[in-house]
Protein backbone atom coordinates (compact mmCIF):
# COMPACT_ATOMS: atom_id res chain seq x y z
CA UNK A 1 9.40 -4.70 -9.80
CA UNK A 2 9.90 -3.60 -13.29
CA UNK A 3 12.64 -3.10 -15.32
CA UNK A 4 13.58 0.66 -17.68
CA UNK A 5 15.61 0.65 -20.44
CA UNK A 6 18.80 3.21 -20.63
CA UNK A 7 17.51 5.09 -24.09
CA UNK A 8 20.65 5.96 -26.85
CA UNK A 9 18.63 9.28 -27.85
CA UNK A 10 19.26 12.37 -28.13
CA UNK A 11 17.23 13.89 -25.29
CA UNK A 12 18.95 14.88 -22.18
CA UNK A 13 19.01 12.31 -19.27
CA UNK A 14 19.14 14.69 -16.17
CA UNK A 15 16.09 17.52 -16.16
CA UNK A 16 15.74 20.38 -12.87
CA UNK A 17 11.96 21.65 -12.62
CA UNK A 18 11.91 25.61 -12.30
CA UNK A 19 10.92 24.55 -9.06
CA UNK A 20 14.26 22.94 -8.26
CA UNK A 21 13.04 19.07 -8.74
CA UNK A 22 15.74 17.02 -10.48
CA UNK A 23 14.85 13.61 -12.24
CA UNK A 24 16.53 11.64 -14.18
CA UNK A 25 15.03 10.45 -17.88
CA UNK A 26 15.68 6.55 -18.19
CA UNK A 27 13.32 5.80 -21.52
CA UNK A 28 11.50 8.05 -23.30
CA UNK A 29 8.78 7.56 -26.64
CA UNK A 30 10.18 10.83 -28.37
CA UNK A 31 6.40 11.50 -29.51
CA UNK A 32 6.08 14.12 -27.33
CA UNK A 33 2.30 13.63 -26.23
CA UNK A 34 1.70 15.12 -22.37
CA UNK A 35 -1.16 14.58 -20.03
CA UNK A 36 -3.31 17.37 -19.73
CA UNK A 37 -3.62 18.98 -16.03
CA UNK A 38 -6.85 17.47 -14.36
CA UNK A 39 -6.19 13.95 -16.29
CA UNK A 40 -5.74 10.10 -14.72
CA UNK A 41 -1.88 9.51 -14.94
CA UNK A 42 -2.03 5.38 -14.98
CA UNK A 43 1.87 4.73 -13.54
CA UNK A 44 4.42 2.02 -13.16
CA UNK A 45 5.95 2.66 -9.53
CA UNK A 46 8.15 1.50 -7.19
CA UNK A 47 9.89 3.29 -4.36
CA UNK A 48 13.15 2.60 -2.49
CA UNK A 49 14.60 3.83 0.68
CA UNK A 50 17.75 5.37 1.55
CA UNK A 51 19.56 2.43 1.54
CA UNK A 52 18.12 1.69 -1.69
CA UNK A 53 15.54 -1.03 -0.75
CA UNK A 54 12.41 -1.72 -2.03
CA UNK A 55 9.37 -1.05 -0.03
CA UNK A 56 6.64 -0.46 -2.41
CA UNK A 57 5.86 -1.71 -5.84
CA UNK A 58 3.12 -0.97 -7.94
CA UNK A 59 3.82 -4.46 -9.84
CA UNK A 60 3.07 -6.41 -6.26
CA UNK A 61 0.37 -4.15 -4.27
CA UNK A 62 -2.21 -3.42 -7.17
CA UNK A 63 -4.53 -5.71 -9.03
CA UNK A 64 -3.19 -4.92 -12.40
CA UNK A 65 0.24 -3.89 -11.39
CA UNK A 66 -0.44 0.27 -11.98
CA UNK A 67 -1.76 2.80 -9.46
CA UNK A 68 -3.58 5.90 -10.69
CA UNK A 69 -2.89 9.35 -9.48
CA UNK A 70 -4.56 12.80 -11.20
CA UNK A 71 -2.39 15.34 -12.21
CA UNK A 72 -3.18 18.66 -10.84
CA UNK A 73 -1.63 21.70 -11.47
CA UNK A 74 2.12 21.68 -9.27
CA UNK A 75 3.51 23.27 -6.86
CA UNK A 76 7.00 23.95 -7.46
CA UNK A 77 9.29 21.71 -5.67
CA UNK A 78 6.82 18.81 -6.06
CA UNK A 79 6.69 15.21 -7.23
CA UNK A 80 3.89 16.62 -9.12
CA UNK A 81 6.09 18.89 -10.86
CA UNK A 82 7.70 16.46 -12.32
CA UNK A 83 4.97 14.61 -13.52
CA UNK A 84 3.71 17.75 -15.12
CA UNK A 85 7.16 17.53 -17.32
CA UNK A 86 6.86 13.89 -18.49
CA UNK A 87 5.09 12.54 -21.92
CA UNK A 88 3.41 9.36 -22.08
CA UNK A 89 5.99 6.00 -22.23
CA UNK A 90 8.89 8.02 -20.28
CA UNK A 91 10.70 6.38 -17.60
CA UNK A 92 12.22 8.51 -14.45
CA UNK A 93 14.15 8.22 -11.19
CA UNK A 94 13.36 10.97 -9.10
CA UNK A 95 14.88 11.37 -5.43
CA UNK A 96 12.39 13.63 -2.87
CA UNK A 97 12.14 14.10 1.30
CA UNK A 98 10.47 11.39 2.08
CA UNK A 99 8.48 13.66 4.86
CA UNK A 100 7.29 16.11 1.40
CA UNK A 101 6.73 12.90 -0.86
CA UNK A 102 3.69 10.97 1.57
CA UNK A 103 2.29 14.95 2.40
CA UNK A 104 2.06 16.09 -1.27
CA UNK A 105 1.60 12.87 -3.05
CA UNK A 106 0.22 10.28 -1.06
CA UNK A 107 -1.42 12.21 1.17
CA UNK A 108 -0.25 9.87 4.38
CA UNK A 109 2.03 9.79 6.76
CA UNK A 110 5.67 8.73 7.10
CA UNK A 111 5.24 5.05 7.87
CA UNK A 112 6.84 3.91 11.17
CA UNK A 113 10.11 1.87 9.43
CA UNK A 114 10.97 4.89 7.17
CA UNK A 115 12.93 8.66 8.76
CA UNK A 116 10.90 11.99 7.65
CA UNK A 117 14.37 13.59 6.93
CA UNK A 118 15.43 11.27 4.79
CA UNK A 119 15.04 10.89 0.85
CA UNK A 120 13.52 8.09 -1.09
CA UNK A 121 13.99 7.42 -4.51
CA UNK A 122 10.97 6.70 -7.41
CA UNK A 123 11.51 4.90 -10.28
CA UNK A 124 8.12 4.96 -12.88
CA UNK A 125 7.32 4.78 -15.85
CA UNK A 126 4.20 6.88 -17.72
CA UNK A 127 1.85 4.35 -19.08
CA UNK A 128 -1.90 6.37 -20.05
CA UNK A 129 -4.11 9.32 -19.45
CA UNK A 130 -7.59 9.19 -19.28
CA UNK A 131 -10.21 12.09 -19.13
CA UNK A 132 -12.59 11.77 -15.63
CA UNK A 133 -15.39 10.35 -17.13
CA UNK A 134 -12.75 7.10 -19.16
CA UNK A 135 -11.76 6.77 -15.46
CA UNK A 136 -14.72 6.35 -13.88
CA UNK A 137 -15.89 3.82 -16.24
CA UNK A 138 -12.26 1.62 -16.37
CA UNK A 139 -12.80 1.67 -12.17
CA UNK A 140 -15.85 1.19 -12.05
CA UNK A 141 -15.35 -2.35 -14.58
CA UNK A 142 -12.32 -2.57 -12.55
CA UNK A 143 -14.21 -2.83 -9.17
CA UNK A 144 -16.74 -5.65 -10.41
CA UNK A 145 -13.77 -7.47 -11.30
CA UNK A 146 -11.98 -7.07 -8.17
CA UNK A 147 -15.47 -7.82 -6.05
CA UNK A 148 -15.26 -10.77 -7.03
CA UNK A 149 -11.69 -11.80 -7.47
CA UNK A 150 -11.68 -11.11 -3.77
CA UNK A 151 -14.57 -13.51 -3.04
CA UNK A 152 -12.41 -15.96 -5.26
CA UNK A 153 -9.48 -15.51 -3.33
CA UNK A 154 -10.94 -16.24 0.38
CA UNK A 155 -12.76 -19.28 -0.85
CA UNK A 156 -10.02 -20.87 -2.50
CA UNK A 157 -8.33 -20.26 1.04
CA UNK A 158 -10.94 -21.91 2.99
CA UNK A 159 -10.95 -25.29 0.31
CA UNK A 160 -7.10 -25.71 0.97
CA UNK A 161 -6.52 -24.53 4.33
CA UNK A 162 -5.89 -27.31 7.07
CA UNK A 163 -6.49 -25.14 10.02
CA UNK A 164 -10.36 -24.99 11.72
CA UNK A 165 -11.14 -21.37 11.65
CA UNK A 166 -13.74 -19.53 13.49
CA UNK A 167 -15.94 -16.93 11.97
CA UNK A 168 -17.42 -13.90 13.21
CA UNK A 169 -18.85 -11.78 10.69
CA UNK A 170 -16.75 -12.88 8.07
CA UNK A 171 -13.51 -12.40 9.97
CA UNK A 172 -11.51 -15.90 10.58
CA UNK A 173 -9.74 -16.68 13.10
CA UNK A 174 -7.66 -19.47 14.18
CA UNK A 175 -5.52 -19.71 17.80
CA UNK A 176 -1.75 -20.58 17.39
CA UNK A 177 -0.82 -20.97 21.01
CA UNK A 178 -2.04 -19.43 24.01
CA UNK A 179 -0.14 -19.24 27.44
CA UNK A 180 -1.80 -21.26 30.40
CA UNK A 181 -0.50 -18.64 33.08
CA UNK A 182 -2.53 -16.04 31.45
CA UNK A 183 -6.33 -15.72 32.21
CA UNK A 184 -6.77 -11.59 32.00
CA UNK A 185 -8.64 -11.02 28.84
CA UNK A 186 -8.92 -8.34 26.22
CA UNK A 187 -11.72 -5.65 27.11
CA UNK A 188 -12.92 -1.84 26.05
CA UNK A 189 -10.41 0.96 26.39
CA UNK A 190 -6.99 -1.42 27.25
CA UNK A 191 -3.86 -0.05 26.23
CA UNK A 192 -2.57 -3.47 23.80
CA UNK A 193 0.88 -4.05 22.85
CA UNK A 194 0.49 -6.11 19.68
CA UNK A 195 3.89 -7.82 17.68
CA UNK A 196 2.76 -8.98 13.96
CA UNK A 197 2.79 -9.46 10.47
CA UNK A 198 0.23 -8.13 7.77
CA UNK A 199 0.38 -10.18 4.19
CA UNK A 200 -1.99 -9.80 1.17
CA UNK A 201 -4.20 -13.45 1.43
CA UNK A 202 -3.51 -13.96 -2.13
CA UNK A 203 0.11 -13.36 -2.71
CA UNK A 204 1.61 -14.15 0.82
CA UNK A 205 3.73 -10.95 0.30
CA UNK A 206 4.49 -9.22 3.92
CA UNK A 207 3.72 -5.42 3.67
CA UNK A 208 4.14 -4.59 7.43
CA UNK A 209 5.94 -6.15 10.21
CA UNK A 210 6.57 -5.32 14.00
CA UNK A 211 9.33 -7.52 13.93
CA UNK A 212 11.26 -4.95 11.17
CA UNK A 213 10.40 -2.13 13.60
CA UNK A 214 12.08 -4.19 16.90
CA UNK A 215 9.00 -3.41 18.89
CA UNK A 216 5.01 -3.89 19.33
CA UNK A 217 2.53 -1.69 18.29
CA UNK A 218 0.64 -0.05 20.45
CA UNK A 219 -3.07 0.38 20.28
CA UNK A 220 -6.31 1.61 22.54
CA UNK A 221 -8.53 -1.37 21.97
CA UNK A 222 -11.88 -0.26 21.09
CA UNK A 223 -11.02 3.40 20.67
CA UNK A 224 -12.12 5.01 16.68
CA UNK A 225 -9.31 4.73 14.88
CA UNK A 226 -7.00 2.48 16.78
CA UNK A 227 -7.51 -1.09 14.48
CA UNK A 228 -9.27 -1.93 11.38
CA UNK A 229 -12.70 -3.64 11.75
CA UNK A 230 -11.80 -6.72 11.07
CA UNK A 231 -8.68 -7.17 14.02
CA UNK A 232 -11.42 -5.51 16.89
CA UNK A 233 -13.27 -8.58 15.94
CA UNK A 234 -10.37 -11.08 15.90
CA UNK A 235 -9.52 -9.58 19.41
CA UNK A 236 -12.21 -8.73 21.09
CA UNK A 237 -11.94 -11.67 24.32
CA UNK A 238 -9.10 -12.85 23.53
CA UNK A 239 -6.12 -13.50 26.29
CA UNK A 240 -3.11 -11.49 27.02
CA UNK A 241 -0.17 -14.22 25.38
CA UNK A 242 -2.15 -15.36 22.58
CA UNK A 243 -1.05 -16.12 18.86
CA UNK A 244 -3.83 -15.85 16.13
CA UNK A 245 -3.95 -16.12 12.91
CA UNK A 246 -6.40 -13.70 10.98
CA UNK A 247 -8.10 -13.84 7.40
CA UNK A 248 -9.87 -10.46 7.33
CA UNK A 249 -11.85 -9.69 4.05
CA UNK A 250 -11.72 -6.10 2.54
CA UNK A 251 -15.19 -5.04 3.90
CA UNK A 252 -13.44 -5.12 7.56
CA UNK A 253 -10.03 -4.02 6.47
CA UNK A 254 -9.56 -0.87 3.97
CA UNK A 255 -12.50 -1.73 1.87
CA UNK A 256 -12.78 -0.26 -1.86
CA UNK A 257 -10.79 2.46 -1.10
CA UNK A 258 -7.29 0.62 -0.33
CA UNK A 259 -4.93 1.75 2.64
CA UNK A 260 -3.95 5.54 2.84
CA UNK A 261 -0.78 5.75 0.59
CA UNK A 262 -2.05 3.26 -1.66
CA UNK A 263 -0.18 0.07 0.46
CA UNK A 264 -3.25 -2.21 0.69
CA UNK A 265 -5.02 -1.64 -2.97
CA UNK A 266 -8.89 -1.54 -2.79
CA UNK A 267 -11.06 -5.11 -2.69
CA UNK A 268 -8.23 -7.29 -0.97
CA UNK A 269 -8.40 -9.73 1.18
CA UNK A 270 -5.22 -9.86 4.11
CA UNK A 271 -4.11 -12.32 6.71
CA UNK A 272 -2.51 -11.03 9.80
CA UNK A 273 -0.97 -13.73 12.29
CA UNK A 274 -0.64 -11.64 15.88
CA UNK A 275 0.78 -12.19 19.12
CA UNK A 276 -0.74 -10.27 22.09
CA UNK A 277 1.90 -9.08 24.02
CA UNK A 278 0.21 -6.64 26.81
């Protein structure tokens, strides 16, 4: 998470869209330069919940600490109206519906441990804008970088790990415990209660958990959709009771594009450790 500093200027702190968006103005540059509509807004962002904890930061989930959105022209009553409003260096808190916020902005759902009705609250701060075509080229050295930082990342796993993994197709797997009453096994089309944790490999951070939730997920092994790649494999034949862990590389998780709402940035590596409940 990063830290904004309360400015002593003369511009006003608190700002309402014509749309009806409030913000508040933490820091600003005072050289009054705006990104054009169409441009790459390169942010500093975190977002709390409505009992002010942190559940996403753009300093812990992406490779260089900023995500990237493009600013097109707003709706009114949007996040994106207020983004329209700030100049390059500002910092902002800005309180939204949490239900409007992942439609209009991240284009996902309201993940299972947050309320649609409720309101979370984004702090950022306005770093760059780039035209399409500066984009393009900073992603595209950015995703030779991260190709192989990923590569990096697994390796250095597998050199310091003590456990004896498995491997099928690049997925490892390892078996915790298993219960000895249990023979029934995994197969196409079961309904699968699962209880777990999902970490990035790298950092050890948790970004998901059953156990915050107070219940399993529930899946349709096998059916499009259900599970990433990467967990099919780790499951498939596996026993009602077991604990695994999993190390499941990018290419069988959320690949280059990162998770829907940005949780799980592109080219990274994650290790799940599962218990099959059902």
């Amino acid at each position: 998470m990063f830290l904004f500093a309360y400015s002593c200027g003369k511009k006003p702190e608190y700002f309402t869209t014509e749309g009806g968006m409030e913000y508040k103005l933490l820091d600003f540059t005072g050289e009054g330069v705006k990104p054009n509509i169409g441009e790459y807004l390169s942010l500093y962002t975190s977002y709390f919940d409505e009992r002010d904890s942190l559940f996403y930061s753009s300093s812990t989930f992406k490779s260089n600490g900023l995500e990237y959105h493009q600013l097109i022209e707003p709706e009114p009553g949007t996040f994106q109206e207020v983004l329209s409003e700030l100049e390059l260096g500002d910092s902002a808190i800005v309180q939204i519906k949490t239900a409007d916020f992942f439609k209009d902005y991240l284009n996902a759902n309201v993940p299972d441990f947050l309320i649609d009705d409720t309101v979370v609250t984004i702090r950022l701060r306005l770093v760059n804008a780039q035209s399409q075509s500066e984009f393009q080229q900073a992603i595209a050295e950015e995703t030779d970088w991260l190709e192989m930082k990923e590569l990096g990342v697994i390796q250095d796993f597998k050199d310091s790990t003590s456990l004896a993994f498995s491997e099928r197709d690049g997925v490892l797997i390892t078996l915790i415990e298993s219960d000895t009453t249990r023979i029934e096994k995994i197969k196409f089309g079961d309904h699968i209660k699962l209880n777990y944790q999902a970490m990035f490999l790298e950092s050890g951070n948790i970004f998901y958990s059953t156990y915050r939730n107070g219940m399993p997920d529930e899946f349709s092994y096998g059916r499009s959709g259900q599970l990433i790649k990467g967990l099919e494999l780790a499951l498939g034949g596996r026993k009602y009771g077991d604990s695994i862990h999993v190390i499941v590389p990018s290419s069988k998780a959320f690949g280059g594009q990162g998770s829907a709402g940005g949780i799980v940035p592109a080219y990274t590596a994650l290790k799940y450790t599962i218990r099959i409940e059902q």
